[in-house]
N, C-alpha and C. Protein backbone atom coordinates (compact mmCIF):
# COMPACT_ATOMS: atom_id res chain seq x y z
N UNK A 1 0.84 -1.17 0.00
CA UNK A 1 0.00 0.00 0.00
C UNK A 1 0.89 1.24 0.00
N UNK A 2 0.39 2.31 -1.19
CA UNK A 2 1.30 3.00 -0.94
C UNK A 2 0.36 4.34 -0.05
N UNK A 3 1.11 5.37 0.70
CA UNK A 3 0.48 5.87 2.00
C UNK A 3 1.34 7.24 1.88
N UNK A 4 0.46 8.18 1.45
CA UNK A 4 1.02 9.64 0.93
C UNK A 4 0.18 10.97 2.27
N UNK A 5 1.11 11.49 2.66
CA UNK A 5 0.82 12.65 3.78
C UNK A 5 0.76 13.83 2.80
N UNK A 6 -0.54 14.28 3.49
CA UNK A 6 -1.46 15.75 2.88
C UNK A 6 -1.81 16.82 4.03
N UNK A 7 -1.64 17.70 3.60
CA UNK A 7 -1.95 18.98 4.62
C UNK A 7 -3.38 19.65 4.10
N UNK A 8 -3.47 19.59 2.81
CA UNK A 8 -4.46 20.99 2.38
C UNK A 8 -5.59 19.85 1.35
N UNK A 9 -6.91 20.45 1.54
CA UNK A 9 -7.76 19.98 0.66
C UNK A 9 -7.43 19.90 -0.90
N UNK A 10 -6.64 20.90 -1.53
CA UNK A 10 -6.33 21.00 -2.69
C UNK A 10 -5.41 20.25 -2.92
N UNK A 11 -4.21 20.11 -2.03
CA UNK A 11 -3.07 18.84 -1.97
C UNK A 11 -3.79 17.43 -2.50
N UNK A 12 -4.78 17.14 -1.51
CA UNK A 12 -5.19 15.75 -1.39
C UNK A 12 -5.83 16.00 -2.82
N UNK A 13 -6.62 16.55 -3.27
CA UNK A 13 -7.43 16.65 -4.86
C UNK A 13 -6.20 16.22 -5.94
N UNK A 14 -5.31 17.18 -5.93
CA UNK A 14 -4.27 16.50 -6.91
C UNK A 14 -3.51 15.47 -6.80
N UNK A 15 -3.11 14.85 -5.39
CA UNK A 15 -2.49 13.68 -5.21
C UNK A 15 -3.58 12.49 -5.88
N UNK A 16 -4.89 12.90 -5.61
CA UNK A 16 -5.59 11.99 -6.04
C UNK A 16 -5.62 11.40 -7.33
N UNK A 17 -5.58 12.69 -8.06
CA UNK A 17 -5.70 12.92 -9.35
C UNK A 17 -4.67 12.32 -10.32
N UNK A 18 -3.30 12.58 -9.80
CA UNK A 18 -2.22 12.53 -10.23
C UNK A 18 -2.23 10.31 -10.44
N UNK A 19 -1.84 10.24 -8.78
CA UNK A 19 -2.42 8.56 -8.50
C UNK A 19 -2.98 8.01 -9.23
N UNK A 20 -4.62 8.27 -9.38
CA UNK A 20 -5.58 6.92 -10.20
C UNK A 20 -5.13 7.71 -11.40
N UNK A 21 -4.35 8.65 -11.62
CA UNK A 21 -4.04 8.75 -13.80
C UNK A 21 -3.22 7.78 -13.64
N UNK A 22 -2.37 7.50 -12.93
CA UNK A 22 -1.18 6.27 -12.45
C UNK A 22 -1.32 4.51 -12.96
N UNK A 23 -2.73 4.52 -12.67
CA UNK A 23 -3.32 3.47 -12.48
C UNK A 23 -3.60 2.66 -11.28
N UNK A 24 -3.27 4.06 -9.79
CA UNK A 24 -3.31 3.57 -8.27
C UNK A 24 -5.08 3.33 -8.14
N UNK A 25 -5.18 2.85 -7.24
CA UNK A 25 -6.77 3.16 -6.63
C UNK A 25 -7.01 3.59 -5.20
N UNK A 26 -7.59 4.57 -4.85
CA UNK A 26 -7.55 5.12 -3.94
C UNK A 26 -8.30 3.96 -2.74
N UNK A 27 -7.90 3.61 -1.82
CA UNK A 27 -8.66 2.57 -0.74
C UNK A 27 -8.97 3.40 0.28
N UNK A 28 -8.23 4.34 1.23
CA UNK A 28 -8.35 4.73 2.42
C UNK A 28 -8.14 6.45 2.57
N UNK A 29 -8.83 6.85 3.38
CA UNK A 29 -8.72 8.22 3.44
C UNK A 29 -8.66 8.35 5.36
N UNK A 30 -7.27 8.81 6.08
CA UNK A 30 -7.53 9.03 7.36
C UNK A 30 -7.05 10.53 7.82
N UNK A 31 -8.33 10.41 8.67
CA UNK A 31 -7.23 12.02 8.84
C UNK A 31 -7.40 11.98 10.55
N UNK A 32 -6.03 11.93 11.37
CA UNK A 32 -5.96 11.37 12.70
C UNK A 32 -4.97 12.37 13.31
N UNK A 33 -4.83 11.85 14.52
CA UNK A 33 -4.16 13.31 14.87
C UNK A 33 -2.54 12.96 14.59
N UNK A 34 -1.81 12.16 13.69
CA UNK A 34 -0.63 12.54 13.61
C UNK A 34 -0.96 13.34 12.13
N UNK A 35 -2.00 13.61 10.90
CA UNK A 35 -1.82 14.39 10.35
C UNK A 35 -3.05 13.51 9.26
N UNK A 36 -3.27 14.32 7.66
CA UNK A 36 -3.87 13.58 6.84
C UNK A 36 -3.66 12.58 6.16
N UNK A 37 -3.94 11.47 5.80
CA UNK A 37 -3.19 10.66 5.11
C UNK A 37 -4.31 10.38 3.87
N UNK A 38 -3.61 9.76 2.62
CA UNK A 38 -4.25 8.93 1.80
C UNK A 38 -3.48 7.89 1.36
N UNK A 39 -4.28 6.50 0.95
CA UNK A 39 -4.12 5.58 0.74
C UNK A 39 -4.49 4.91 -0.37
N UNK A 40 -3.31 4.27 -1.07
CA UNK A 40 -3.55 3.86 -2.54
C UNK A 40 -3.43 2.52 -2.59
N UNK A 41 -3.74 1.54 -2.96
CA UNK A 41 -3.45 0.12 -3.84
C UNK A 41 -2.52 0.42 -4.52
N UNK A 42 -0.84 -0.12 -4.33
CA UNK A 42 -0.29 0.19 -5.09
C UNK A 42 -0.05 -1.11 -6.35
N UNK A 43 -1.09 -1.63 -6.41
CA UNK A 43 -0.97 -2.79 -7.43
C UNK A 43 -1.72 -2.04 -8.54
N UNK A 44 -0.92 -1.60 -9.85
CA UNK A 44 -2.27 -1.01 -10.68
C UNK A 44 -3.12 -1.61 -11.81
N UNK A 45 -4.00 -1.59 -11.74
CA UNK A 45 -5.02 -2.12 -12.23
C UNK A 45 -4.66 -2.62 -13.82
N UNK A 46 -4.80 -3.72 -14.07
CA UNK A 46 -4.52 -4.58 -15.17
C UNK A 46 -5.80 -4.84 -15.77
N UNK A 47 -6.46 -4.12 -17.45
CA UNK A 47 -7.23 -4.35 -18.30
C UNK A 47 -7.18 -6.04 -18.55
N UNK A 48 -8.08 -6.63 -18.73
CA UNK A 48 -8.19 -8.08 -18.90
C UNK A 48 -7.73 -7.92 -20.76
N UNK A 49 -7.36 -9.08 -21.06
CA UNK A 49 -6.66 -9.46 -22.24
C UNK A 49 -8.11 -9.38 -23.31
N UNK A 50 -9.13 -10.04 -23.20
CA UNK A 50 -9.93 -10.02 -24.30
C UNK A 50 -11.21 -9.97 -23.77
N UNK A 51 -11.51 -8.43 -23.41
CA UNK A 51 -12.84 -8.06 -22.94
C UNK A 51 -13.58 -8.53 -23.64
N UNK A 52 -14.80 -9.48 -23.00
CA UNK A 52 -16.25 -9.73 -23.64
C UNK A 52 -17.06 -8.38 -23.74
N UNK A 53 -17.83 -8.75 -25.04
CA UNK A 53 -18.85 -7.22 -25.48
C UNK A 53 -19.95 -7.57 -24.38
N UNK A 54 -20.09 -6.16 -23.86
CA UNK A 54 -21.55 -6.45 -23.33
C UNK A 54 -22.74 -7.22 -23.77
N UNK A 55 -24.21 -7.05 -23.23
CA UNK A 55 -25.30 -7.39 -23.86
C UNK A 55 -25.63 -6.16 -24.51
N UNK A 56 -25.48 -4.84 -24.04
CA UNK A 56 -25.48 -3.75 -25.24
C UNK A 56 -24.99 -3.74 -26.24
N UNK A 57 -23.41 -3.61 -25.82
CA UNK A 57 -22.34 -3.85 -27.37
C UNK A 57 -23.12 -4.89 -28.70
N UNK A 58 -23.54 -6.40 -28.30
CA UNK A 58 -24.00 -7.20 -28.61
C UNK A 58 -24.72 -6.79 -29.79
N UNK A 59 -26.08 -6.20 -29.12
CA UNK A 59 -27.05 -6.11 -30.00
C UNK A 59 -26.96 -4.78 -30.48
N UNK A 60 -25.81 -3.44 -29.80
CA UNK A 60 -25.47 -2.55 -31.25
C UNK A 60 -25.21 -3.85 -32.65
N UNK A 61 -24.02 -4.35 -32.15
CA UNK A 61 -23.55 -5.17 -33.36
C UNK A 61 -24.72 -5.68 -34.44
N UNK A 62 -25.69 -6.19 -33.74
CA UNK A 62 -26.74 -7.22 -34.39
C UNK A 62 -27.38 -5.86 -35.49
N UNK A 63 -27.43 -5.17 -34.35
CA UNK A 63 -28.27 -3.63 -35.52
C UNK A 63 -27.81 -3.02 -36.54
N UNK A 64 -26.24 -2.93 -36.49
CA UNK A 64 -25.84 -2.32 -37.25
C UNK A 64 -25.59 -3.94 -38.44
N UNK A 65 -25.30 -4.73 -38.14
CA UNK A 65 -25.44 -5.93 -39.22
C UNK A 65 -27.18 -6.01 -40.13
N UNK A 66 -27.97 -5.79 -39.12
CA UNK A 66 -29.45 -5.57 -39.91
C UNK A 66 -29.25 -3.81 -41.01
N UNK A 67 -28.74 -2.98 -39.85
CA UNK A 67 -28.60 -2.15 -41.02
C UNK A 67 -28.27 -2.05 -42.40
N UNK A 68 -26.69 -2.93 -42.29
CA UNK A 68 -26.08 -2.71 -43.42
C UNK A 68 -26.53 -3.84 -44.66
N UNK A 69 -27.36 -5.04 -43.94
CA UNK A 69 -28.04 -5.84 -45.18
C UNK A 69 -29.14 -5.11 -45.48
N UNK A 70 -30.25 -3.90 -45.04
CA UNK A 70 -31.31 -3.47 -45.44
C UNK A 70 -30.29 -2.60 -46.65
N UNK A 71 -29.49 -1.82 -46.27
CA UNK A 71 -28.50 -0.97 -47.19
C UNK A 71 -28.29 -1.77 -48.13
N UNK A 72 -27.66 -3.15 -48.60
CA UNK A 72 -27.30 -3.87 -49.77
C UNK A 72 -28.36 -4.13 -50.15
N UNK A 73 -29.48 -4.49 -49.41
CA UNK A 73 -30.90 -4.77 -50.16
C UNK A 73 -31.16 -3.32 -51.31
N UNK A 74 -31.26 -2.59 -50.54
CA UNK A 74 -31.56 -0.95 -51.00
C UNK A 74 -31.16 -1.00 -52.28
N UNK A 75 -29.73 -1.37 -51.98
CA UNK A 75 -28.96 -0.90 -53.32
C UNK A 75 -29.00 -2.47 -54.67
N UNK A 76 -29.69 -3.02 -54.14
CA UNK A 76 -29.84 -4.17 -55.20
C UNK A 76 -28.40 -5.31 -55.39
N UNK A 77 -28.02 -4.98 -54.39
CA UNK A 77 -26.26 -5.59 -54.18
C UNK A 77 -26.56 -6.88 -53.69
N UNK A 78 -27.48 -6.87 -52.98
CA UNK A 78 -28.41 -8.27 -52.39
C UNK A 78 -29.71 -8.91 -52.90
C-alpha cells in the first residue's frame, strides 16, 4: 500500500488525481491526529486481455449488421 501525507484539501485533490491517472486506486482516506493521510493500492489495475462485449455492445452489433443488409438490399447488391 502506498500511503502519501497531505496537509491541504487542494493537496489531497491533486495527489488523487495525479495517482488513479497512475493506475493507483484510492482505498483509504484518514485524517488522525498525527496528520492527513491517503491511501492507494499500489498494485495497478490490469485491463483483462480479451474483454467480452456487453449485452449492449452485442445487439449494437446485431443492428448495425441488420442495417447494413437493409443498405445492400436498397442498393440491389443483395
Amino acid at each position: 500500500m502506498l500511503i502519501i501525507k497531505y496537509d491541504t484539501e487542494q493537496e489531497a485533490e491533486l495527489i488523487k488525481k495525479e495517482k488513479t491517472s497512475q493506475g493507483y486506486t484510492l482505498v483509504e482516506i484518514a485524517n488522525i491526529t498525527e496528520g492527513n493521510f491517503l491511501g492507494f493500492d499500489d498494485t495497478p489495475i490490469q485491463p483483462p486481455n480479451n474483454p467480452q462485449p456487453t449485452s449492449l455492445e452485442k445487439r449494437l452489433e446485431e443492428m448495425q449488421s441488420t442495417i447494413d443488409l437493409l443498405l445492400l438490399k436498397q442498393e440491389g447488391l443483395i
